[in-house]
C-alpha atoms as a PDB file:
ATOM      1  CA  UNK A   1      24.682  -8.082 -23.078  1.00  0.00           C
ATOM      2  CA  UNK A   2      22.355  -4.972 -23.090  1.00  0.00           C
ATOM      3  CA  UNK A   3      21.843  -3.126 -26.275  1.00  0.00           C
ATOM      4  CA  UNK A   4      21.647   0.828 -23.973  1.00  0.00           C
ATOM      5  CA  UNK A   5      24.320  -0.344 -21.902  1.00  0.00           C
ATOM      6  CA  UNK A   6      27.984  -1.728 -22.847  1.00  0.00           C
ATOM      7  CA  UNK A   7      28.879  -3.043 -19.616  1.00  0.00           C
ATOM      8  CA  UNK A   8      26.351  -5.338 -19.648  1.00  0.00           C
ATOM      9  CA  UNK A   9      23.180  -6.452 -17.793  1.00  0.00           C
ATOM     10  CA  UNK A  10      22.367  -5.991 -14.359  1.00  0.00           C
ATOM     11  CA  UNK A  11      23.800  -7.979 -11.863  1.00  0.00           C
ATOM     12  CA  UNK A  12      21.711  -9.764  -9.070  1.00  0.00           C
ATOM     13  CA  UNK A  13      24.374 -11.136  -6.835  1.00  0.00           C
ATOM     14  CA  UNK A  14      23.749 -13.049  -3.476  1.00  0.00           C
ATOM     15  CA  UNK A  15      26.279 -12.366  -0.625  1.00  0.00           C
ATOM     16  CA  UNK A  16      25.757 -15.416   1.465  1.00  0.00           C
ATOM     17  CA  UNK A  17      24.645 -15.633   5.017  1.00  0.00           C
ATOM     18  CA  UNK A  18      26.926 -12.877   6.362  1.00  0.00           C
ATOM     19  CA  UNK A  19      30.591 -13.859   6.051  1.00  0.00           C
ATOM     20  CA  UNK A  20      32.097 -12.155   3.771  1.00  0.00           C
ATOM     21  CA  UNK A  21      34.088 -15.695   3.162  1.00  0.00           C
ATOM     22  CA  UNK A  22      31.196 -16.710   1.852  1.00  0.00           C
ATOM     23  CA  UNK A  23      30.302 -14.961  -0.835  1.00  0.00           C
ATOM     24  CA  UNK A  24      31.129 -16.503  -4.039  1.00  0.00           C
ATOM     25  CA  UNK A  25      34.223 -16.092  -6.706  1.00  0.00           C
ATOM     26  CA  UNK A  26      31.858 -14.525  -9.192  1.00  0.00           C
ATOM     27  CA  UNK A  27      30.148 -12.205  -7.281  1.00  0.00           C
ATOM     28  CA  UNK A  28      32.893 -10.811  -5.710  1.00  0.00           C
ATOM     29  CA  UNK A  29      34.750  -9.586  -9.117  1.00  0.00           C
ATOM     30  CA  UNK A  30      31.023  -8.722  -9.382  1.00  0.00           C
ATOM     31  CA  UNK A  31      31.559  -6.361  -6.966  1.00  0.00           C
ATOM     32  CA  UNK A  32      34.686  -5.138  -7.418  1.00  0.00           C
ATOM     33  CA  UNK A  33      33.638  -3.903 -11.186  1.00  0.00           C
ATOM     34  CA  UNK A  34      30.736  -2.249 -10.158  1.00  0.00           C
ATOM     35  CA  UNK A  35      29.960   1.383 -10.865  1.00  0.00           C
ATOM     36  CA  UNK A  36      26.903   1.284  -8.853  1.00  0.00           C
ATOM     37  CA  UNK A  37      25.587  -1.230  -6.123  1.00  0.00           C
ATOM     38  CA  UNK A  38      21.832  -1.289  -4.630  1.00  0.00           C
ATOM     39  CA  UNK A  39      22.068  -3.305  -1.177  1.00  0.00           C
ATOM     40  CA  UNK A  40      19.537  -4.985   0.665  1.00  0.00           C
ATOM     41  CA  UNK A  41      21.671  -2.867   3.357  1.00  0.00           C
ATOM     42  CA  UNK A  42      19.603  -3.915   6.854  1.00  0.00           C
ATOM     43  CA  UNK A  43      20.404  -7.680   5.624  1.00  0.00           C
ATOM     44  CA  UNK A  44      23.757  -7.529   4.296  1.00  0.00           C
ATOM     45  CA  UNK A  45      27.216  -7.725   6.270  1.00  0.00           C
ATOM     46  CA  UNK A  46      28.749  -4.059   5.009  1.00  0.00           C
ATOM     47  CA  UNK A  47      32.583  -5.791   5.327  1.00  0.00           C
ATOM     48  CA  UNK A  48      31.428  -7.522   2.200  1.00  0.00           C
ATOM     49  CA  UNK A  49      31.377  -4.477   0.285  1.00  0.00           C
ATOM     50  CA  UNK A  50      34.977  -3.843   0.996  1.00  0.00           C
ATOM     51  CA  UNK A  51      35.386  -5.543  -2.719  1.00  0.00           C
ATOM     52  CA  UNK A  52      33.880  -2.516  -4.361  1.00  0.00           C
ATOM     53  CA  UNK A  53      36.315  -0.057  -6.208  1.00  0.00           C
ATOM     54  CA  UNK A  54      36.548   3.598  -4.244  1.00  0.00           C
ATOM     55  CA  UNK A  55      34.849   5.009  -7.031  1.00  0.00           C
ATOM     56  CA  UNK A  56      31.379   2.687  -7.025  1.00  0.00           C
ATOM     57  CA  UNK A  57      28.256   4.462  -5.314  1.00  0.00           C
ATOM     58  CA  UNK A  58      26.552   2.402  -2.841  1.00  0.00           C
ATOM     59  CA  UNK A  59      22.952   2.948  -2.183  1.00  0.00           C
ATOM     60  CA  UNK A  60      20.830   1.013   0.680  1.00  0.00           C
ATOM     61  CA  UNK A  61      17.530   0.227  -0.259  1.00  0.00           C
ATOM     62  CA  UNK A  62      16.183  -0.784   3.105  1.00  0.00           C
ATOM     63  CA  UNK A  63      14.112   2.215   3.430  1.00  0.00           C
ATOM     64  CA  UNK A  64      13.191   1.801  -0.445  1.00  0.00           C
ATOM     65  CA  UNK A  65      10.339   0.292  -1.986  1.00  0.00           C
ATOM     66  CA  UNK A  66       9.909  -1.881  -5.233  1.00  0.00           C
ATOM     67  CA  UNK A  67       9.388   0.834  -7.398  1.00  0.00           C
ATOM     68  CA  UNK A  68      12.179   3.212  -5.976  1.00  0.00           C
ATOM     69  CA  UNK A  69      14.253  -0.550  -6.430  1.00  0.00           C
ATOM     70  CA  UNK A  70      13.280  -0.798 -10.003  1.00  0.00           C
ATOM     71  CA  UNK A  71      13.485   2.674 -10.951  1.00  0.00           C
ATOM     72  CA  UNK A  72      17.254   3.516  -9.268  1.00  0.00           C
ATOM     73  CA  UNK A  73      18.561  -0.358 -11.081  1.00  0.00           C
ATOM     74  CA  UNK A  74      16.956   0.896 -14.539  1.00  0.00           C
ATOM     75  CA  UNK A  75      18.468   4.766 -14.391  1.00  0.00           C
ATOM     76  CA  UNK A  76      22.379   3.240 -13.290  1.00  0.00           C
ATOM     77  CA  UNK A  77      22.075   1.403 -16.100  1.00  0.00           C
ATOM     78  CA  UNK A  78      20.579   3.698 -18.585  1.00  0.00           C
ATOM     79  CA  UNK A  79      23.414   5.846 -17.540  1.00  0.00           C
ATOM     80  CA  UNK A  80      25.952   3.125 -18.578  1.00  0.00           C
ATOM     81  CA  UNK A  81      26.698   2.256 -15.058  1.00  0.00           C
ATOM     82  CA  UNK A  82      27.716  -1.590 -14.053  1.00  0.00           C
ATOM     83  CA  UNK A  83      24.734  -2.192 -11.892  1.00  0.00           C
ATOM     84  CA  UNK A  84      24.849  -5.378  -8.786  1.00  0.00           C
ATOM     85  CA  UNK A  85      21.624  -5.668  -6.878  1.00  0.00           C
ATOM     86  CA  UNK A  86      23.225  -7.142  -3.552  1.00  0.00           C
ATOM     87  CA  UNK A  87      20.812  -9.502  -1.820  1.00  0.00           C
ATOM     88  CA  UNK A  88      21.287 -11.744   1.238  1.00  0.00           C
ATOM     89  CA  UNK A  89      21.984 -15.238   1.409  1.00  0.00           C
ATOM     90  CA  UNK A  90      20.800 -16.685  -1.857  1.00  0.00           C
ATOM     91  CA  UNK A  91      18.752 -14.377  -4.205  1.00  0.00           C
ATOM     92  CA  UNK A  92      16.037 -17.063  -5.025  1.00  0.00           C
ATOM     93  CA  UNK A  93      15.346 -18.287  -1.530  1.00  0.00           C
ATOM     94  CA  UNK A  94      12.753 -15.360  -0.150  1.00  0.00           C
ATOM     95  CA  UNK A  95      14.633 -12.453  -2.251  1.00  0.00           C
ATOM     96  CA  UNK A  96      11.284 -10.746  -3.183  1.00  0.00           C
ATOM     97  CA  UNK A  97      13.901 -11.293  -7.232  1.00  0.00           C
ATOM     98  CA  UNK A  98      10.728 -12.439  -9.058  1.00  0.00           C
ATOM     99  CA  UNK A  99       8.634  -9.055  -8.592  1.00  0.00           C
ATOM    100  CA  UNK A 100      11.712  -6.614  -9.687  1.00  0.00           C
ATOM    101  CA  UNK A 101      12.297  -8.690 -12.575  1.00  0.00           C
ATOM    102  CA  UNK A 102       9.130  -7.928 -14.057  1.00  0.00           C
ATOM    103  CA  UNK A 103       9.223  -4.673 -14.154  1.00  0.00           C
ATOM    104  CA  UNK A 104      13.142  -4.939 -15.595  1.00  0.00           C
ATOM    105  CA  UNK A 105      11.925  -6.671 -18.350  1.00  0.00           C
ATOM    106  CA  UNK A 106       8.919  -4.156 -18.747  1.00  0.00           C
ATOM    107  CA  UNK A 107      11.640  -1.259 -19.014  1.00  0.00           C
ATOM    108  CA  UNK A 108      13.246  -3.471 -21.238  1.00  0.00           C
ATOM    109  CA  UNK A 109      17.022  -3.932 -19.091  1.00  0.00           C
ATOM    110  CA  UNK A 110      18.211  -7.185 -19.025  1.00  0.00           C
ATOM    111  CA  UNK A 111      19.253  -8.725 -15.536  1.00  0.00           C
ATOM    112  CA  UNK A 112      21.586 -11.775 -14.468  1.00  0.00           C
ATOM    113  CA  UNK A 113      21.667 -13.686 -11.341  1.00  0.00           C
ATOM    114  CA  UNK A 114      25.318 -14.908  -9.674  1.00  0.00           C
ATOM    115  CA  UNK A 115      23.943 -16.912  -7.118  1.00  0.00           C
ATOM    116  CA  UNK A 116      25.088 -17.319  -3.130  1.00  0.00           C
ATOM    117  CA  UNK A 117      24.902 -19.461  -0.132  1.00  0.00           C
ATOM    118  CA  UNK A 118      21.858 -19.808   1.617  1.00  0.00           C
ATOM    119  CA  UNK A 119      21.444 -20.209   5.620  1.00  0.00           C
ATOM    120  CA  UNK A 120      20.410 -23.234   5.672  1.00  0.00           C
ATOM    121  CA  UNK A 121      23.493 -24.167   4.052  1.00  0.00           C
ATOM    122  CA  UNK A 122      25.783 -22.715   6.084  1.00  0.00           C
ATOM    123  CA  UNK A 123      23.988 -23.161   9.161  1.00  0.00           C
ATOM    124  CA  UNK A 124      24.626 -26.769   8.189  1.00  0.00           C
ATOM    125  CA  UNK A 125      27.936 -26.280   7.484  1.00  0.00           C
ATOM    126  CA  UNK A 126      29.086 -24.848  10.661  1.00  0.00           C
ATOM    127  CA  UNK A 127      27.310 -28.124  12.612  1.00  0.00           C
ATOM    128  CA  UNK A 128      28.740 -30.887  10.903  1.00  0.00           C
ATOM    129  CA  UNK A 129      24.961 -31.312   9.337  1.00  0.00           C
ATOM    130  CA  UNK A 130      23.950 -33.943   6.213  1.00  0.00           C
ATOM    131  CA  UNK A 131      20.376 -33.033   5.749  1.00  0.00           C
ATOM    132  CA  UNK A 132      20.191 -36.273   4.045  1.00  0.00           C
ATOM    133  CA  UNK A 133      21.240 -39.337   4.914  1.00  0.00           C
ATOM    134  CA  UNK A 134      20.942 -42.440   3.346  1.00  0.00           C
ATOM    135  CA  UNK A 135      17.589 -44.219   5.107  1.00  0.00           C
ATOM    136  CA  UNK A 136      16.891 -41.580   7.218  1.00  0.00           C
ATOM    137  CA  UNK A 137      15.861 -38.821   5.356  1.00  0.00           C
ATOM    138  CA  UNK A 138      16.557 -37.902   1.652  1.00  0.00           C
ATOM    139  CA  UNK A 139      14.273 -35.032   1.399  1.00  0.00           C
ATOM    140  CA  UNK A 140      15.354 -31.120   2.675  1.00  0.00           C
ATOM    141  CA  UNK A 141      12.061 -29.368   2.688  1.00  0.00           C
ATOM    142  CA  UNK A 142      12.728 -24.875   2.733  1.00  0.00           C
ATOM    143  CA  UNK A 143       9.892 -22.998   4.395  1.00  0.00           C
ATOM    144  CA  UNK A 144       8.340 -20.605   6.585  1.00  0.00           C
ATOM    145  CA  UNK A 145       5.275 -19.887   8.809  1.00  0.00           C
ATOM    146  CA  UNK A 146       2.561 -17.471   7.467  1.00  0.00           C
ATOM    147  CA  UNK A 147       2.429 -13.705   9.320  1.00  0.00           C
ATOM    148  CA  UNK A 148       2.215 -11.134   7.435  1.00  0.00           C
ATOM    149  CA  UNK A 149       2.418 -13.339   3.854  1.00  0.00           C
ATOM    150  CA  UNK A 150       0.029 -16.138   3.876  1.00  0.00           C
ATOM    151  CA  UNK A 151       1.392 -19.410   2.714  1.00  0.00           C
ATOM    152  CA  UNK A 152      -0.720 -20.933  -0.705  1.00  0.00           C
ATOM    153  CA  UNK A 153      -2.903 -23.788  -0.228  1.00  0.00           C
ATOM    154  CA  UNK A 154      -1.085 -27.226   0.699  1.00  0.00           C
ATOM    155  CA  UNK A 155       2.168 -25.405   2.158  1.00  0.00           C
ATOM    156  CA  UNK A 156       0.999 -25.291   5.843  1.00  0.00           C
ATOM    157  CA  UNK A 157       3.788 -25.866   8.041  1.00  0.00           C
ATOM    158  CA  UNK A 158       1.802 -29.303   9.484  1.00  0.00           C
ATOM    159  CA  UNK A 159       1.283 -30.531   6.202  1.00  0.00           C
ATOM    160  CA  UNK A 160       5.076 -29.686   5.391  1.00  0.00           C
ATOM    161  CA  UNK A 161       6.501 -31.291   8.467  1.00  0.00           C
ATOM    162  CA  UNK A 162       4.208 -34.121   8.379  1.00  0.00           C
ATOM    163  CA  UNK A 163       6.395 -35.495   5.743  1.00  0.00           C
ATOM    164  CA  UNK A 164       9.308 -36.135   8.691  1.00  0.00           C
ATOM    165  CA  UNK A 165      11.993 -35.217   6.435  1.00  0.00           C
ATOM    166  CA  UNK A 166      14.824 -32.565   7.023  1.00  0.00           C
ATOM    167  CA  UNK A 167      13.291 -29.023   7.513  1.00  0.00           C
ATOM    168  CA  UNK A 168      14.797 -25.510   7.138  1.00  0.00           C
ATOM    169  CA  UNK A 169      12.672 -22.858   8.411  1.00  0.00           C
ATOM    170  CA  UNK A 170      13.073 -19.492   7.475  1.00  0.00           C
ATOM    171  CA  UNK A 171      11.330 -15.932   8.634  1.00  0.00           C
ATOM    172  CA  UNK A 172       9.372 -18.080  11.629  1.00  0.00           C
ATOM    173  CA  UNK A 173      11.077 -17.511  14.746  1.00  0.00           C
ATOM    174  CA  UNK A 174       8.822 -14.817  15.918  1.00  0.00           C
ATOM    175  CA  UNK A 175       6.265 -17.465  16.142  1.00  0.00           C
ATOM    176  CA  UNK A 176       8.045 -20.063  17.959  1.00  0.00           C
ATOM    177  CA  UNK A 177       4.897 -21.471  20.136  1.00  0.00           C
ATOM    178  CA  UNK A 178       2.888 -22.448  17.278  1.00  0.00           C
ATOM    179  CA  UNK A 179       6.002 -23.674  15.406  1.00  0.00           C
ATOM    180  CA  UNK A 180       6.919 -25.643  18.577  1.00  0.00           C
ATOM    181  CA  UNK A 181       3.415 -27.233  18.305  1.00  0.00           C
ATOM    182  CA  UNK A 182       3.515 -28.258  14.938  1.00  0.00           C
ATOM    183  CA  UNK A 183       7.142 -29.901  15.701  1.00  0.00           C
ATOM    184  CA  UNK A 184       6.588 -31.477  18.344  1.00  0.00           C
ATOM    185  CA  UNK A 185       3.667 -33.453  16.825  1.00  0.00           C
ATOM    186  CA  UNK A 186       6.183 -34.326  13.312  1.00  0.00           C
ATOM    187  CA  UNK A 187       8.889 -34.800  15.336  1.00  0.00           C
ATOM    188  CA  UNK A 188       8.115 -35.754  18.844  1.00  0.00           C
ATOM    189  CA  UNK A 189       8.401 -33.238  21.542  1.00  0.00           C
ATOM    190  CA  UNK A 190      11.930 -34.126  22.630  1.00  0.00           C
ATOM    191  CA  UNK A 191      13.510 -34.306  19.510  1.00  0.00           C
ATOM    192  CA  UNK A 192      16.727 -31.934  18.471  1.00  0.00           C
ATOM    193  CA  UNK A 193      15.949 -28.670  16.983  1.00  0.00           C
ATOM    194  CA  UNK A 194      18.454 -26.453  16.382  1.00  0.00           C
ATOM    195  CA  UNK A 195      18.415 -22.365  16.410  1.00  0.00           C
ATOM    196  CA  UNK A 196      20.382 -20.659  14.115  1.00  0.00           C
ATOM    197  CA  UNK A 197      20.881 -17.154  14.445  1.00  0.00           C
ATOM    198  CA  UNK A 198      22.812 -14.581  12.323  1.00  0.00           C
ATOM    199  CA  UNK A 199      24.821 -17.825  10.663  1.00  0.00           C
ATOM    200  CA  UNK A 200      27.699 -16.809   9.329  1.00  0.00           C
ATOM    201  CA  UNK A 201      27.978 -13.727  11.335  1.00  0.00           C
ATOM    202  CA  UNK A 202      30.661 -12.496  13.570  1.00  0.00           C
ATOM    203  CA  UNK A 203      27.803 -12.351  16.875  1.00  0.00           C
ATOM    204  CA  UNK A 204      26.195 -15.408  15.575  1.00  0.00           C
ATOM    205  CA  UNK A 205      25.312 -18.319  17.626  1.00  0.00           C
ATOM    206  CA  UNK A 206      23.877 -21.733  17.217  1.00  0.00           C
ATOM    207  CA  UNK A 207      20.795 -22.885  20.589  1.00  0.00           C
ATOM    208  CA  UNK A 208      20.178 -26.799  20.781  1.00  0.00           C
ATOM    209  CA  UNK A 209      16.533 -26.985  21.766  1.00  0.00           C
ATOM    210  CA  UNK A 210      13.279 -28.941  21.144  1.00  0.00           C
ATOM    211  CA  UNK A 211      10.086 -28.319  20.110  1.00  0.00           C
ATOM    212  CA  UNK A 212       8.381 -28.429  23.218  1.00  0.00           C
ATOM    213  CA  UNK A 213      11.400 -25.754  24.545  1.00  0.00           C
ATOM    214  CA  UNK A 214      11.507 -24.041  21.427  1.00  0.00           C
ATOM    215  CA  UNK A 215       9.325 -21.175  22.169  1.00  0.00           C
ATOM    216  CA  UNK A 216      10.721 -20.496  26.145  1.00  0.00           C
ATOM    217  CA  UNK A 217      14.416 -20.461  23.744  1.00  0.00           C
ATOM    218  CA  UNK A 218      13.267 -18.145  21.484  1.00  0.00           C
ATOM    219  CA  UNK A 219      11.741 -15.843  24.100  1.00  0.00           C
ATOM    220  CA  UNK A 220      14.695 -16.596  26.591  1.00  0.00           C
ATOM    221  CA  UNK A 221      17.342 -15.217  23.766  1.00  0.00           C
ATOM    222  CA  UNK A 222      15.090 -12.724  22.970  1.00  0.00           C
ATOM    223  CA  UNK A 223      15.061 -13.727  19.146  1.00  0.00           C
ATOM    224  CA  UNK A 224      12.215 -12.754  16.578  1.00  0.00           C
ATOM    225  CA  UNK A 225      14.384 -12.201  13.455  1.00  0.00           C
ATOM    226  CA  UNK A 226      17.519 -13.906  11.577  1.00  0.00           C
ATOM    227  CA  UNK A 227      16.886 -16.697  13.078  1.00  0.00           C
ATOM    228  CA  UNK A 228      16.846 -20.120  10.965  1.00  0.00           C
ATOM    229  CA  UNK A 229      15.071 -23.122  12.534  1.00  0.00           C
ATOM    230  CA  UNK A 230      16.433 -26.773  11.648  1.00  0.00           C
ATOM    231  CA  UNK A 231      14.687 -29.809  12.173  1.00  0.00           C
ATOM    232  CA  UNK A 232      14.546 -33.296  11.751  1.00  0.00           C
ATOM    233  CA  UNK A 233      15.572 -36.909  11.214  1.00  0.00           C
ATOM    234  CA  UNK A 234      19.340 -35.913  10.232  1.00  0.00           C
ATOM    235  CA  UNK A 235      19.329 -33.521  13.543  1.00  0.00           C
ATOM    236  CA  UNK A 236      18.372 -36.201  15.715  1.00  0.00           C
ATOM    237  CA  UNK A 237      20.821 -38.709  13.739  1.00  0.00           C
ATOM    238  CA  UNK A 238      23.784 -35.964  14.595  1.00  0.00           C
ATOM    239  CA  UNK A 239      22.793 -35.768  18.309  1.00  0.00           C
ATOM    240  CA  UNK A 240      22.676 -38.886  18.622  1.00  0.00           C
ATOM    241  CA  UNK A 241      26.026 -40.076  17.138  1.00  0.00           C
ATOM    242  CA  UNK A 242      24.812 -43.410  16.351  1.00  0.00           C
ATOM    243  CA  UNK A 243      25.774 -45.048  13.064  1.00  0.00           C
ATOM    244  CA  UNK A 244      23.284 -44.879  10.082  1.00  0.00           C
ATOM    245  CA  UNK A 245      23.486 -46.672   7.390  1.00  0.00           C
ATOM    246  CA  UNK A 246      25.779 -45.989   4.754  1.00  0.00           C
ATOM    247  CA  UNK A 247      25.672 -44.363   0.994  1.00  0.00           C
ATOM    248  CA  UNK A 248      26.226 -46.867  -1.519  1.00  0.00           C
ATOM    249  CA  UNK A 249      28.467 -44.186  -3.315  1.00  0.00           C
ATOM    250  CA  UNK A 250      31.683 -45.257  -1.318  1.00  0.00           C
ATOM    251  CA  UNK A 251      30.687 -49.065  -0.826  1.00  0.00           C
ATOM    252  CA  UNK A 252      33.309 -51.106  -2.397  1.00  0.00           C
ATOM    253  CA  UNK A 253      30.306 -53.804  -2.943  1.00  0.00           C
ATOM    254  CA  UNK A 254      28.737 -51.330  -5.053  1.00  0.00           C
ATOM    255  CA  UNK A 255      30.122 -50.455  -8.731  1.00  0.00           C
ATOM    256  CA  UNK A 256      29.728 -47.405 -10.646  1.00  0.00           C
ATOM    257  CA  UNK A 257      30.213 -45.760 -14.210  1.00  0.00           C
ATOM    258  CA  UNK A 258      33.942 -44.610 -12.532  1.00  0.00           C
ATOM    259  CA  UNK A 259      34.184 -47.384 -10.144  1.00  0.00           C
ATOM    260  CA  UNK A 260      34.207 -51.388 -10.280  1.00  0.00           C
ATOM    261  CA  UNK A 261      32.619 -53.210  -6.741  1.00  0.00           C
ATOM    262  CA  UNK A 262      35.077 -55.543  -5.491  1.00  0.00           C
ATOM    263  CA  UNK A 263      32.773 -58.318  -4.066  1.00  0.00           C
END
């Protein structure tokens, strides 16, 4: 609870991928009790902020920068405003979160974060998707490509997807030639990718591909942006329809703290 402000910290709220279905229990009332809500507005799906009360002043910081950000959170809740910060998808996963929290705590306003669902997540959702399955792959492995933010030392995507495990790349599909590349030499050239685009959105659609047709896709649909790319070991295991081995969880053979085997 802040000490200036009775209604309490500042909200950082993810929306999910773009249905407003998705967004979570919490952040929702979030929503609906705010006084004043800053919106990521070129990201987020504006039926979501049908929750908010007639009253609550909505202000799009796509045009905005960090300290225009900062500076509009700290004064609505200086004022004694109930503040949400509405980001897409989940706030952790490439929500730029880390940089205005510093400068909230410099000004000395607390902040809370209701988290949301990612792409990835849904994207897997809507295809039927384990990213890990038992023996195949146990490992889901978030990324993206360099461009305009380099990627530290070690997080190259071929040292990423060298690994061979599940991989959910974000912010890359305007570089879907080298991407392909890389792929294709992890995965094999004719292995399943899968194209995500807008997930959760009413014009979204999902492209089957490959690495080696990844980049004549990308270019074909004419997609550069909110796009999620999805490969792997589970992909090809989906395509495929085979049987893979199974999770010892359900085995009757196998016994548990809430479960006795029966062999």
């Amino acid at each position: 609870m802040g000490q200036d402000n009775p209604k309490g910290e500042i909200l950082f709220v993810g929306a999910g991928p773009g249905d407003p279905g998705l967004i979570t229990v919490a952040g929702q009332k979030a929503l609906g009790e705010a006084d004043l809500i800053v919106v990521a507005g070129s990201l987020v799906n504006p039926e979501i902020l049908s929750a908010r009360k007639p009253a609550c002043r909505v202000v799009d910081s796509a045009a905005m920068d960090l300290p225009e950000i900062a500076g509009t959170l700290v004064s609505g809740y200086r004022a004694g405003l109930r503040v949400v910060r509405l980001h897409t998808g989940d706030p952790s996963l490439y929500g730029a979160i880390h940089e205005q929290f510093r400068l909230l705590m410099e000004a000395g306003v607390p902040y809370r974060v209701i988290p949301g669902v990612t792409a990835a997540t849904a994207a897997a959702a809507s295809l039927g998707l384990e990213f890990t399955i038992p023996e195949i792959t146990q490992t889901l492995i978030v990324t993206r490509v360099a461009g305009r933010t380099p990627m530290p030392a070690g997080e190259d995507l071929p040292a990423l997807a060298g690994h061979r495990t599940s991989l959910a790349l974000y912010l890359s599909a305007g570089q879907g030639e080298g991407v392909g590349k890389t792929l294709s030499e992890a995965y094999g050239p004719d292995s399943p990718v899968a194209v995500c685009y807008r997930v959760g959105w009413p014009d979204g659609k999902t492209l089957w591909t490959t690495p080696a047709g990844l980049a004549r896709t990308l270019s074909d649909e004419g997609l550069d942006r909110h796009a999620l790319i999805l490969a792997g070991p589970a992909l090809a295991a989906l395509k495929s329809g085979e049987e893979t081995p199974k999770s010892k969880l359900y085995d009757p053979n196998f016994g548990h703290a809430h479960r006795k085997a029966k062999e």
